[in-house]
PDB file of N, CA and C in Angstrom:
ATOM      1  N   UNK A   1      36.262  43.307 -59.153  1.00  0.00           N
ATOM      2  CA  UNK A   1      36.716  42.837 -60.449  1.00  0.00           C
ATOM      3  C   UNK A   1      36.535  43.972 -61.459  1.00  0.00           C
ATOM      4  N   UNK A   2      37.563  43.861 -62.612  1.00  0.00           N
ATOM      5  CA  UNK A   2      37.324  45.165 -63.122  1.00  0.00           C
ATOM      6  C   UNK A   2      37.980  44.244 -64.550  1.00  0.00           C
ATOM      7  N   UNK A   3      36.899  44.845 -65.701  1.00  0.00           N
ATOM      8  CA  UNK A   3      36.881  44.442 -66.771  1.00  0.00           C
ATOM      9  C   UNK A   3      37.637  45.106 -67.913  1.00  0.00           C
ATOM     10  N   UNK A   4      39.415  45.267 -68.337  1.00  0.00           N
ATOM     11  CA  UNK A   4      39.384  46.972 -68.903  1.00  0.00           C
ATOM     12  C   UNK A   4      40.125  46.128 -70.539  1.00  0.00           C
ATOM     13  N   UNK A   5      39.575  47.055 -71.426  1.00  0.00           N
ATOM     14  CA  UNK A   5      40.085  46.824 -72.704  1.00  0.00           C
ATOM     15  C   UNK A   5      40.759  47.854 -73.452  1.00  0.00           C
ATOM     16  N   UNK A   6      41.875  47.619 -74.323  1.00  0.00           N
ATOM     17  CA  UNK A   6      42.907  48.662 -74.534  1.00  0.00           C
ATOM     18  C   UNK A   6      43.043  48.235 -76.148  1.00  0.00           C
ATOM     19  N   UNK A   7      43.099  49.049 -77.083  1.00  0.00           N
ATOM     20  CA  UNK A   7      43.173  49.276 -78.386  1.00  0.00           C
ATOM     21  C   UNK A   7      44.727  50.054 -78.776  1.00  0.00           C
ATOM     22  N   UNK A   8      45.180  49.424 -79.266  1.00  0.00           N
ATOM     23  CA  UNK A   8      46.821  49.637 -79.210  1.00  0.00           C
ATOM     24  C   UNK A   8      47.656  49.388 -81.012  1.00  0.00           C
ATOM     25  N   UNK A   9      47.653  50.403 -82.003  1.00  0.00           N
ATOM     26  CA  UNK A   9      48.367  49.574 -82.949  1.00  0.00           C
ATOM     27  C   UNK A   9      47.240  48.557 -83.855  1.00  0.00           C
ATOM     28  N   UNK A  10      45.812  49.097 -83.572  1.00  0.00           N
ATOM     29  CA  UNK A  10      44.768  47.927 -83.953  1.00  0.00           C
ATOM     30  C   UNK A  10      44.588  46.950 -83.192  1.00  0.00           C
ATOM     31  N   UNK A  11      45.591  46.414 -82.507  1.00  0.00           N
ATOM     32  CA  UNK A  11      44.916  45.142 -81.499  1.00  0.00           C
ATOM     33  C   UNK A  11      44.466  45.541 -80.275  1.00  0.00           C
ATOM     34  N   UNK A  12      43.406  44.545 -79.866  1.00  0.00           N
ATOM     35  CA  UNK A  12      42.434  44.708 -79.131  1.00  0.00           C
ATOM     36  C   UNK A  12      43.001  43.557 -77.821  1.00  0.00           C
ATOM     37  N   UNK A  13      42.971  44.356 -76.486  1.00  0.00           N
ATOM     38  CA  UNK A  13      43.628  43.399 -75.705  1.00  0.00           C
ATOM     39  C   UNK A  13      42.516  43.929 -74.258  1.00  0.00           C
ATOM     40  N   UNK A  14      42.094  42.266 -73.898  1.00  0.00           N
ATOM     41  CA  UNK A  14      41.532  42.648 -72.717  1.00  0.00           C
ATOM     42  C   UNK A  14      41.809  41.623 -71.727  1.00  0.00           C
ATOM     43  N   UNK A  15      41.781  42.339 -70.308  1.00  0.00           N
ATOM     44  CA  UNK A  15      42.247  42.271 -69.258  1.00  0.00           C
ATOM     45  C   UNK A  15      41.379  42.422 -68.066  1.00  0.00           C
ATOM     46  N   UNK A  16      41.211  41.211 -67.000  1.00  0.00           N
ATOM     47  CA  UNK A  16      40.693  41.237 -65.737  1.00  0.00           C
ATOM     48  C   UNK A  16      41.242  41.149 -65.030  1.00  0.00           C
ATOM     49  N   UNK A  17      41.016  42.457 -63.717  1.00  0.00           N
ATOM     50  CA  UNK A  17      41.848  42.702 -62.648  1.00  0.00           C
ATOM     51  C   UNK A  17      40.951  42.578 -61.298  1.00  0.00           C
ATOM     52  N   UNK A  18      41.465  42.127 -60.700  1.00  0.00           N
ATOM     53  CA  UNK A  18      40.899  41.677 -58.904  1.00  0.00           C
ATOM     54  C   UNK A  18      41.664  42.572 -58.199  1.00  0.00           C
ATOM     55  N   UNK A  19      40.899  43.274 -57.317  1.00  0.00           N
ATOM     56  CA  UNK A  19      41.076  43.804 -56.283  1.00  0.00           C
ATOM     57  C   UNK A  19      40.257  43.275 -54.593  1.00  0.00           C
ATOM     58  N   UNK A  20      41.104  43.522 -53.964  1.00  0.00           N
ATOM     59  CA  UNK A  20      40.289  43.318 -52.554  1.00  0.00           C
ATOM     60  C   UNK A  20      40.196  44.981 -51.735  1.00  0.00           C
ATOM     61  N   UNK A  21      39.215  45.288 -51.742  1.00  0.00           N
ATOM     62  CA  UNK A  21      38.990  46.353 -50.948  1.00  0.00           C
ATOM     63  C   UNK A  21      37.784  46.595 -50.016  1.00  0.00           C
ATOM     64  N   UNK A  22      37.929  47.317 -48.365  1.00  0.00           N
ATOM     65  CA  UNK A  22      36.574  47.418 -47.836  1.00  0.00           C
ATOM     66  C   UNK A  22      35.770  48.625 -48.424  1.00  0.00           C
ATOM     67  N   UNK A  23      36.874  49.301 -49.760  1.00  0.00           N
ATOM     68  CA  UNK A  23      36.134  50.341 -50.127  1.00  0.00           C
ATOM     69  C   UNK A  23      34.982  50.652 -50.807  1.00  0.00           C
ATOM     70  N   UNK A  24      33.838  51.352 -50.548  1.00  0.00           N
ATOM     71  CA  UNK A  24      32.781  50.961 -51.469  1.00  0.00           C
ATOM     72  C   UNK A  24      32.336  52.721 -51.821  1.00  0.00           C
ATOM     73  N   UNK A  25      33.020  52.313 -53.292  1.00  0.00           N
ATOM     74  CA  UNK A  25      33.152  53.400 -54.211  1.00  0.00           C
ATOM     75  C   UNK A  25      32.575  52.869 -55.782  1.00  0.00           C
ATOM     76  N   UNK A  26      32.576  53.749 -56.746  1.00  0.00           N
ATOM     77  CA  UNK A  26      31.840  53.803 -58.074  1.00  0.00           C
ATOM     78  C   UNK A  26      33.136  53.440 -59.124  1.00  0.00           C
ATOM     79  N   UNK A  27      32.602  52.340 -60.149  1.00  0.00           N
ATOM     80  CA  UNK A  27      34.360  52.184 -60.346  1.00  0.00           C
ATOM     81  C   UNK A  27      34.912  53.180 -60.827  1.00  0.00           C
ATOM     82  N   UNK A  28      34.786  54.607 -61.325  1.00  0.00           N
ATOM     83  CA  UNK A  28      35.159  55.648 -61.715  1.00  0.00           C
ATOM     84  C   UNK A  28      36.368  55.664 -60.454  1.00  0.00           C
ATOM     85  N   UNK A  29      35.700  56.300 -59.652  1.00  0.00           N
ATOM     86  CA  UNK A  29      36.058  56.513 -58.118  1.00  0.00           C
ATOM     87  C   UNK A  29      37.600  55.478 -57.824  1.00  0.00           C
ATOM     88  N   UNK A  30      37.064  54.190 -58.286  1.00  0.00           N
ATOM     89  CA  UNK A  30      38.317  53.226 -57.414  1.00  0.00           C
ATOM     90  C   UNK A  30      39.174  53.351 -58.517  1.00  0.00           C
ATOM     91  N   UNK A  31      38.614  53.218 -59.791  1.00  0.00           N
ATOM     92  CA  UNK A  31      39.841  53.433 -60.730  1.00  0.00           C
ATOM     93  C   UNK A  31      41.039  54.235 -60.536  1.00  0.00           C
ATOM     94  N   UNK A  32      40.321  55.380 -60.661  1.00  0.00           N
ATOM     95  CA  UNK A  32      41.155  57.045 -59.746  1.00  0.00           C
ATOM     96  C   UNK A  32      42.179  56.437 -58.765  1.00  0.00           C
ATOM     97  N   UNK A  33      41.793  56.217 -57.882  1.00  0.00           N
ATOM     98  CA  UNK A  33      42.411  56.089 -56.821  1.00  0.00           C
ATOM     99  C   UNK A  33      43.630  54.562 -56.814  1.00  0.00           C
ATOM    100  N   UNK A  34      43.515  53.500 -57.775  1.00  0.00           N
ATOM    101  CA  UNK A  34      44.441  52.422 -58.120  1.00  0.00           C
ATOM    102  C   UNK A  34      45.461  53.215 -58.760  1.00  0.00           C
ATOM    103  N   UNK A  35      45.000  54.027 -59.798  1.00  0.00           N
ATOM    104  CA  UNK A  35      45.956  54.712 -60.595  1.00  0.00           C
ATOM    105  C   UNK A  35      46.747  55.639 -60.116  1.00  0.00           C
ATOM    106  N   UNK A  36      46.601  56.458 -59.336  1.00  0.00           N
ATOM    107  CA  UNK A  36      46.972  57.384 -58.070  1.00  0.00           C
ATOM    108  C   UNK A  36      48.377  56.611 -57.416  1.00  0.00           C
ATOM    109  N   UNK A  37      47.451  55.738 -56.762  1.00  0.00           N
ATOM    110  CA  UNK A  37      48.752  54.440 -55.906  1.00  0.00           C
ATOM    111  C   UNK A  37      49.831  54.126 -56.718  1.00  0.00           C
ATOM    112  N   UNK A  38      49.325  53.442 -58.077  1.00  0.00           N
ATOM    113  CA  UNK A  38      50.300  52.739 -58.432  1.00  0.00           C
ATOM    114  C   UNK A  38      51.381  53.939 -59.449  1.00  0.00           C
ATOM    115  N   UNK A  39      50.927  55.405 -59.360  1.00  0.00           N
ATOM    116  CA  UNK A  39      51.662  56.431 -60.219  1.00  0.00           C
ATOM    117  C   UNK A  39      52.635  56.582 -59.371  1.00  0.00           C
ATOM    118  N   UNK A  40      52.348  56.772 -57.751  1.00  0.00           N
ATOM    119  CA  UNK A  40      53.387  57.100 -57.069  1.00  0.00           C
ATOM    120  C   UNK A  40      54.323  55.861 -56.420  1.00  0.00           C
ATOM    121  N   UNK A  41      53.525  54.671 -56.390  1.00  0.00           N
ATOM    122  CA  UNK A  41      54.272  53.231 -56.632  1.00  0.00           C
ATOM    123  C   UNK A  41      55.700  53.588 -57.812  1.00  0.00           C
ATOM    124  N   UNK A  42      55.375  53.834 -59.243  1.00  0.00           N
ATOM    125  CA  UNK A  42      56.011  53.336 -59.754  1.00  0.00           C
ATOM    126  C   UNK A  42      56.886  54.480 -59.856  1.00  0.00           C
ATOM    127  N   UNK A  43      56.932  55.761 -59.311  1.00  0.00           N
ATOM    128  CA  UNK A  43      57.696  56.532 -59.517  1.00  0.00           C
ATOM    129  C   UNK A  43      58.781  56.259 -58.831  1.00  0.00           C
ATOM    130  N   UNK A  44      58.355  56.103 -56.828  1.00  0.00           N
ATOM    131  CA  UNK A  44      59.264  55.469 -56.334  1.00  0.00           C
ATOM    132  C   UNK A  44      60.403  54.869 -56.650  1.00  0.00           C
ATOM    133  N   UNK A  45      59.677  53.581 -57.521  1.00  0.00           N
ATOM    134  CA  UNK A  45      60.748  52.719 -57.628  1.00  0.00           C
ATOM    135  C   UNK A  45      61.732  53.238 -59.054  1.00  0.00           C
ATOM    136  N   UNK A  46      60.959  53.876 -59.834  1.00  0.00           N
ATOM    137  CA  UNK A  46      61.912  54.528 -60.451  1.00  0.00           C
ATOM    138  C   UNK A  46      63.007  55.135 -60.125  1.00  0.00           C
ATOM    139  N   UNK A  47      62.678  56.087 -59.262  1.00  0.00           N
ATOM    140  CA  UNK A  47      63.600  56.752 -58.284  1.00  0.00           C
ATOM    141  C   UNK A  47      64.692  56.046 -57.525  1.00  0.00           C
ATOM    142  N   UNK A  48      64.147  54.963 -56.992  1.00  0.00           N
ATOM    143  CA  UNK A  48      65.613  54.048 -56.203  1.00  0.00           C
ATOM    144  C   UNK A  48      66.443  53.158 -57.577  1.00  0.00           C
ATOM    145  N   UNK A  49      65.769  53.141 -58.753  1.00  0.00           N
ATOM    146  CA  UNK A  49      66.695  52.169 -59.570  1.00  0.00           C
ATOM    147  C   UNK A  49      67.483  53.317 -60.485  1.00  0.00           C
ATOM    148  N   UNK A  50      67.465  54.308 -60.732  1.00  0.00           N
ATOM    149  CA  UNK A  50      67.892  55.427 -61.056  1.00  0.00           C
ATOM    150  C   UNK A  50      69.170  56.036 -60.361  1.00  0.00           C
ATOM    151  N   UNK A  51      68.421  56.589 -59.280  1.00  0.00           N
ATOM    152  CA  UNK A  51      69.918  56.824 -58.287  1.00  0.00           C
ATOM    153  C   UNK A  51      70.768  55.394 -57.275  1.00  0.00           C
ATOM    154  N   UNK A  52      69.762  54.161 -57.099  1.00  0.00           N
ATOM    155  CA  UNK A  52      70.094  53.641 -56.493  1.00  0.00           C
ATOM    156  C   UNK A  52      70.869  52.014 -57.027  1.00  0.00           C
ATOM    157  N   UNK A  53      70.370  52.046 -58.088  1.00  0.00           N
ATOM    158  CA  UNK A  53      70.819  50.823 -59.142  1.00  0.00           C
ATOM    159  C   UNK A  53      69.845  49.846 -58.106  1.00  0.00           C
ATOM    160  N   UNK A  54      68.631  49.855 -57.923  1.00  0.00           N
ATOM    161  CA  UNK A  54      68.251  48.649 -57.120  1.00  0.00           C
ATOM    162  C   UNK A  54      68.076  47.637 -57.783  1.00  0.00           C
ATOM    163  N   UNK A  55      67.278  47.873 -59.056  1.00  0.00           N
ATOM    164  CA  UNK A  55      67.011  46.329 -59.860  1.00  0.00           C
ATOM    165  C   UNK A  55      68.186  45.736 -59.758  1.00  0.00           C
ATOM    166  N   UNK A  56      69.800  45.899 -59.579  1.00  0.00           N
ATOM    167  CA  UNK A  56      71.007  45.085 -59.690  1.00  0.00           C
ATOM    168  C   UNK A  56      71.150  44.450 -58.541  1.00  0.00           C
ATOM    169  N   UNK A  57      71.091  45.248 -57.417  1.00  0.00           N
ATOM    170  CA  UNK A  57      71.258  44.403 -55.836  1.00  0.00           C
ATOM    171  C   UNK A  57      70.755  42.956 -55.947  1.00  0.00           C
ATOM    172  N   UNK A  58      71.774  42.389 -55.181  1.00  0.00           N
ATOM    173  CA  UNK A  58      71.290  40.957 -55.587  1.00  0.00           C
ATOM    174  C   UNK A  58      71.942  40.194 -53.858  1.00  0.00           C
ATOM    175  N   UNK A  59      71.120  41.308 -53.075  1.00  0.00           N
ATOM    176  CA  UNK A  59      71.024  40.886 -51.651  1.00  0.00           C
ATOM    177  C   UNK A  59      69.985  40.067 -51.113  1.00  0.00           C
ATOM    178  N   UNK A  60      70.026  38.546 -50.893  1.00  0.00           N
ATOM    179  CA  UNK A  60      68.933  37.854 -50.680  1.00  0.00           C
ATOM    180  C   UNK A  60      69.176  37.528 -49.331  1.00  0.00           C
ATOM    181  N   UNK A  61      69.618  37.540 -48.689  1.00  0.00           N
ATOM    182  CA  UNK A  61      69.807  36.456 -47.285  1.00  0.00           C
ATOM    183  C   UNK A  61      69.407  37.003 -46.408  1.00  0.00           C
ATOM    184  N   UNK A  62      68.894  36.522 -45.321  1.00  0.00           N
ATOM    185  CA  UNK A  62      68.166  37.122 -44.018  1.00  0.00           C
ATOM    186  C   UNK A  62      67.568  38.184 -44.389  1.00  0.00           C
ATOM    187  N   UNK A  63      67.520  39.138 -43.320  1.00  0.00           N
ATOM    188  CA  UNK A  63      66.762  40.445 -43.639  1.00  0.00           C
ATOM    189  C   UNK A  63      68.036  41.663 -44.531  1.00  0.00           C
ATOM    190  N   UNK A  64      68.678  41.113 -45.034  1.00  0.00           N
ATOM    191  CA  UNK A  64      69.311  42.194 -45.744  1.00  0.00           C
ATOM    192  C   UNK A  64      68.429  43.066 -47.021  1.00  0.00           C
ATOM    193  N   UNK A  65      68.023  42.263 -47.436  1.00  0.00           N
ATOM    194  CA  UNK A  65      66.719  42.834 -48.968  1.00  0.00           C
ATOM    195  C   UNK A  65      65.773  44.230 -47.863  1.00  0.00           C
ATOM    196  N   UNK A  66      65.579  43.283 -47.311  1.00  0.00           N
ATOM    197  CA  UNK A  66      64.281  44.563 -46.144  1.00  0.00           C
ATOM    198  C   UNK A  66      65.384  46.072 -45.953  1.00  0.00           C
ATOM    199  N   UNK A  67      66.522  45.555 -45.284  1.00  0.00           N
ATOM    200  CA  UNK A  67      67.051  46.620 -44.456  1.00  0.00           C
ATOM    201  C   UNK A  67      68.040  47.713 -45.838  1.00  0.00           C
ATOM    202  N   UNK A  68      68.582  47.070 -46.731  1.00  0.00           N
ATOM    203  CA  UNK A  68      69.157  47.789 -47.854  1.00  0.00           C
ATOM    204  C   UNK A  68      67.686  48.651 -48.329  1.00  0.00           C
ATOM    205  N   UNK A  69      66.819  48.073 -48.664  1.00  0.00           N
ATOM    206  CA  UNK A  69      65.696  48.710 -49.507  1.00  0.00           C
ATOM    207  C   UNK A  69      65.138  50.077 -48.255  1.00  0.00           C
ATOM    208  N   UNK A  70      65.159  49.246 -47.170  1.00  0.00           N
ATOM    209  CA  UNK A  70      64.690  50.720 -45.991  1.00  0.00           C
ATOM    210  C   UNK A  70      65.278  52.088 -46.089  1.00  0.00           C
ATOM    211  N   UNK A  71      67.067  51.326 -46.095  1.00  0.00           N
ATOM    212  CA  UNK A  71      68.446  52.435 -46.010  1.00  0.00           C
ATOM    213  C   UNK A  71      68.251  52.991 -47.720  1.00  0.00           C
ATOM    214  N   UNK A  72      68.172  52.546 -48.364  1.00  0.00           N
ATOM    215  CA  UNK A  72      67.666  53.370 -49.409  1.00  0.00           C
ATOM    216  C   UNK A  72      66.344  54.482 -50.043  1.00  0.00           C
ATOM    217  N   UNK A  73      65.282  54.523 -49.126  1.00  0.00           N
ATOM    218  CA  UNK A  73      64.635  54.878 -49.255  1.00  0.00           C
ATOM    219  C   UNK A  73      64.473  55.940 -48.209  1.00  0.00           C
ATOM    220  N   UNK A  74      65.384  55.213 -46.824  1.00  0.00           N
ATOM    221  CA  UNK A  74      65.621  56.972 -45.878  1.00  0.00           C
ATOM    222  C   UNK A  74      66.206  57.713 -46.777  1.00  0.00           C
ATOM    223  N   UNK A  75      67.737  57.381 -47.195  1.00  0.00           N
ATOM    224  CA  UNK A  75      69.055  58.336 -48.171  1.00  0.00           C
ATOM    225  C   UNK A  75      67.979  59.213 -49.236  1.00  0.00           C
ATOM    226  N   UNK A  76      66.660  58.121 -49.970  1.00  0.00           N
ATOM    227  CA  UNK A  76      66.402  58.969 -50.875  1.00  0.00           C
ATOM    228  C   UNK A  76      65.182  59.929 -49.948  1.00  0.00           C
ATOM    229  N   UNK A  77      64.989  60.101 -49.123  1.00  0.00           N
ATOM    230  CA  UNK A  77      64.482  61.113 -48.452  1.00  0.00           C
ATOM    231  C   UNK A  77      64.876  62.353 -48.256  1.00  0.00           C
ATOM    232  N   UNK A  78      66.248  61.960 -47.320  1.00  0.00           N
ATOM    233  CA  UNK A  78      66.897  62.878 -47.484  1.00  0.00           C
ATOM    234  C   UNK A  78      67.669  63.915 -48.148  1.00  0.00           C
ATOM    235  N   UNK A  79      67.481  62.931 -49.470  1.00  0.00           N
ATOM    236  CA  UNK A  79      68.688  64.062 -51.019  1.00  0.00           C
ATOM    237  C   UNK A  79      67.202  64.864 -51.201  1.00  0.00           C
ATOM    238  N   UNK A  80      65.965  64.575 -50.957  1.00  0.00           N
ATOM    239  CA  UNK A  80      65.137  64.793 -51.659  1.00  0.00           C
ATOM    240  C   UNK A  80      64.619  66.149 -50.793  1.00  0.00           C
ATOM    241  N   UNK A  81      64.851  66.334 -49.118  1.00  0.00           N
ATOM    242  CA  UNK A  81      64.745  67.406 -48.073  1.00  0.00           C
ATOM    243  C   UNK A  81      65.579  68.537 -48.567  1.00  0.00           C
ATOM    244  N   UNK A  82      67.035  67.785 -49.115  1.00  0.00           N
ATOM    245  CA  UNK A  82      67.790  69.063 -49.341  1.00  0.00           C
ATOM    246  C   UNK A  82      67.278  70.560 -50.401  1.00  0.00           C
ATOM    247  N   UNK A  83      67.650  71.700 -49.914  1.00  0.00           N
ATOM    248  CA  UNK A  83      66.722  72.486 -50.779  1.00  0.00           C
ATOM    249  C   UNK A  83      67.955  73.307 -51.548  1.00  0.00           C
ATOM    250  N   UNK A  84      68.126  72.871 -52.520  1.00  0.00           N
ATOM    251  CA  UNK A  84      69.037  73.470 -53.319  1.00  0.00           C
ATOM    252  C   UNK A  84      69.441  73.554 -54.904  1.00  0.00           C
ATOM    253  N   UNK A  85      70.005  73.389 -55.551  1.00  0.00           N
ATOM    254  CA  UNK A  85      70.053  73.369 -57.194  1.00  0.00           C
ATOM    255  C   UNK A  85      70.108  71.950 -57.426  1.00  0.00           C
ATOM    256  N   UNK A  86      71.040  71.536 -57.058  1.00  0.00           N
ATOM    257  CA  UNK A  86      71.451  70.239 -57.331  1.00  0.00           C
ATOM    258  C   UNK A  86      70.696  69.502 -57.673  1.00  0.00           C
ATOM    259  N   UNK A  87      71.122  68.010 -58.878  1.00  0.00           N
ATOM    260  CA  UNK A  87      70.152  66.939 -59.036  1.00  0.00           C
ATOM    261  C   UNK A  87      70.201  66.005 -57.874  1.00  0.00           C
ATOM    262  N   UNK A  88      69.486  65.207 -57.540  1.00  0.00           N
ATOM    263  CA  UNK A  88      69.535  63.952 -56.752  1.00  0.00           C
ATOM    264  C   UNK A  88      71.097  63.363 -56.777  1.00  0.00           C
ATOM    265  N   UNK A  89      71.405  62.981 -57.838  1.00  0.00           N
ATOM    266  CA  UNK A  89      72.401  62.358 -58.567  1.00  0.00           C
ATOM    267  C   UNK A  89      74.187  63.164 -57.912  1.00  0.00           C
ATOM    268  N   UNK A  90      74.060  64.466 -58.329  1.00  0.00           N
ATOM    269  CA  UNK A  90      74.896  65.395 -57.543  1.00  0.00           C
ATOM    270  C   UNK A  90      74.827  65.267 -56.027  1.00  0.00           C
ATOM    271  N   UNK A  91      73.557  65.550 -55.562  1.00  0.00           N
ATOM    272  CA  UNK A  91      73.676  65.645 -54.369  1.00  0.00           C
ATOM    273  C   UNK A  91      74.300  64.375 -53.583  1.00  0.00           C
ATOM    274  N   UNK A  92      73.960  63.209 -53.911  1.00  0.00           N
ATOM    275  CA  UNK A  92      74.785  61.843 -53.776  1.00  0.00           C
ATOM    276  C   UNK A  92      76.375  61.699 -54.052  1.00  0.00           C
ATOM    277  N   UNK A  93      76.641  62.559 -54.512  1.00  0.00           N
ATOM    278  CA  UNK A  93      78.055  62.383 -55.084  1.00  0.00           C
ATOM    279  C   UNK A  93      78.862  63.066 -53.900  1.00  0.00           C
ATOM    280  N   UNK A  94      77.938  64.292 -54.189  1.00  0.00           N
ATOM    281  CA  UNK A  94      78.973  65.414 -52.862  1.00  0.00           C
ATOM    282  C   UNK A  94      78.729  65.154 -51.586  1.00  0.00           C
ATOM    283  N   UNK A  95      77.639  64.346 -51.258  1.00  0.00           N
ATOM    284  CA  UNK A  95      77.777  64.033 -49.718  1.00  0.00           C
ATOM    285  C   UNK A  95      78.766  62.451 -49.569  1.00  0.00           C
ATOM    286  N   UNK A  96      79.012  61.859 -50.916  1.00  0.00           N
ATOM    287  CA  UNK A  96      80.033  60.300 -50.312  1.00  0.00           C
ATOM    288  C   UNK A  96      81.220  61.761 -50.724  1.00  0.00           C
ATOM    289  N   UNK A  97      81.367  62.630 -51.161  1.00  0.00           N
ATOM    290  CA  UNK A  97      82.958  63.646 -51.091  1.00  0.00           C
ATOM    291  C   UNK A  97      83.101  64.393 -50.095  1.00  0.00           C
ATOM    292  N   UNK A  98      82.072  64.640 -49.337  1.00  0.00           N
ATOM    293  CA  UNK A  98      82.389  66.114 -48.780  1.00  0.00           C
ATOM    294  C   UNK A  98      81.577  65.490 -47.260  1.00  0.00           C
ATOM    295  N   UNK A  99      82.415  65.182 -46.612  1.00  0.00           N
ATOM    296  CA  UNK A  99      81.634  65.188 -44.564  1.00  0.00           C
ATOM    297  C   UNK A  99      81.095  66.241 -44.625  1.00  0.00           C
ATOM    298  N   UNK A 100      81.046  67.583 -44.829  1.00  0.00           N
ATOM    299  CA  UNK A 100      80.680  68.742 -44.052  1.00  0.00           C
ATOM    300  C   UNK A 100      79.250  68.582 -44.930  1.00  0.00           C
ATOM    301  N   UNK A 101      79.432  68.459 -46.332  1.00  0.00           N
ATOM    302  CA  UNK A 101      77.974  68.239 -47.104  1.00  0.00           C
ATOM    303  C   UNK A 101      77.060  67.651 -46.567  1.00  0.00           C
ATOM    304  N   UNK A 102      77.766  66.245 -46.129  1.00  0.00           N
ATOM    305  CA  UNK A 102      77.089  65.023 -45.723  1.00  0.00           C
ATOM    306  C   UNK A 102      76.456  65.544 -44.211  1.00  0.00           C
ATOM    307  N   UNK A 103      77.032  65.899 -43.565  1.00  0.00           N
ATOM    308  CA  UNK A 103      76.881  66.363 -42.100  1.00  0.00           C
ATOM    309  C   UNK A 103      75.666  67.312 -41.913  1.00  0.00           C
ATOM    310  N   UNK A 104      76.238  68.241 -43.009  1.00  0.00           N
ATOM    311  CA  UNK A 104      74.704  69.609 -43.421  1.00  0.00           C
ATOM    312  C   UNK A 104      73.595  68.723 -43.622  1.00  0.00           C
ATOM    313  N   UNK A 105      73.350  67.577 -44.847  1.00  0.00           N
ATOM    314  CA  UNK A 105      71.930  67.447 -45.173  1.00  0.00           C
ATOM    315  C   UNK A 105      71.749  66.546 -43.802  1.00  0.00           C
ATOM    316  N   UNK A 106      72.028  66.050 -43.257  1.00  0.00           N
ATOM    317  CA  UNK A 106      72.123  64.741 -41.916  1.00  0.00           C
ATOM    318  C   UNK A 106      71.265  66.019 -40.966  1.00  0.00           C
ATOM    319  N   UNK A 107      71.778  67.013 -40.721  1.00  0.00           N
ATOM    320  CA  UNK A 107      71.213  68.230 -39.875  1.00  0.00           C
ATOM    321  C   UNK A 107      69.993  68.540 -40.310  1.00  0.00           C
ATOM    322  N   UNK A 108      70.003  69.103 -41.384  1.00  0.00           N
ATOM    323  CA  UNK A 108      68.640  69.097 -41.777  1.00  0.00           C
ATOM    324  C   UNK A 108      67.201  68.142 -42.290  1.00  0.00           C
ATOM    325  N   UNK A 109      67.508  67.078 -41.485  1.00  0.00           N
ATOM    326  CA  UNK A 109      66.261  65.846 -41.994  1.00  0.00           C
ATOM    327  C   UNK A 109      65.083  66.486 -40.741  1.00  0.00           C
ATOM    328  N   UNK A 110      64.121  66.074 -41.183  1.00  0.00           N
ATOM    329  CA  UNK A 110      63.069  66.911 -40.727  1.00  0.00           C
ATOM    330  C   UNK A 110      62.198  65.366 -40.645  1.00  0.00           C
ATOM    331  N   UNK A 111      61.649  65.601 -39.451  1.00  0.00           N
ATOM    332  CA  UNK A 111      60.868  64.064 -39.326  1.00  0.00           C
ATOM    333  C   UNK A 111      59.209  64.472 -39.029  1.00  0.00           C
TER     334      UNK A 111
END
């Protein structure tokens, strides 16, 4: 359990958070390390709603939610292997234009 209070604009707002962990660390220590997770948590998903428009998908049925969110997160692997100028954004464009583009970064995924 973690007790944290935030001063914002003059108001005073506090907040209790539960965690389950077998970790037994100093809360300095676990703090670090929640914040860590959830920086690269939320970048992630930044990243797929950015290039990927995910917050819009509005795939619910069977395992489609699982398997779109998977296939999106290989693709963003791979724009992300490519080593070149290009933004993410570009690089997406020229591989749905160009097979030979598409074909190059497909060659170079590195597992």
């Amino acid at each position: 359990m973690v007790e944290a209070g935030r001063e914002k604009q003059g108001q005073l707002t506090e907040q209790t958070r539960f965690y389950l962990s077998s970790l037994e660390a100093d809360a300095q220590t676990f703090n670090r390390l929640v914040r860590n997770h959830w920086g690269i948590e939320n970048k992630l998903h930044w990243m797929l709603d950015v290039y990927f428009a995910e917050d819009r998908c509005r795939t619910r049925k069977g395992n489609g939610a699982d398997n779109t969110a998977t296939l999106r997160k290989m693709a963003l692997q791979v724009l992300n292997q490519q080593k070149d100028k290009e933004s993410i954004k570009s690089r997406r464009k020229m591989a749905g234009w160009n097979d030979q583009y598409l074909l190059t970064m497909i060659q170079n995924i590195k597992f």
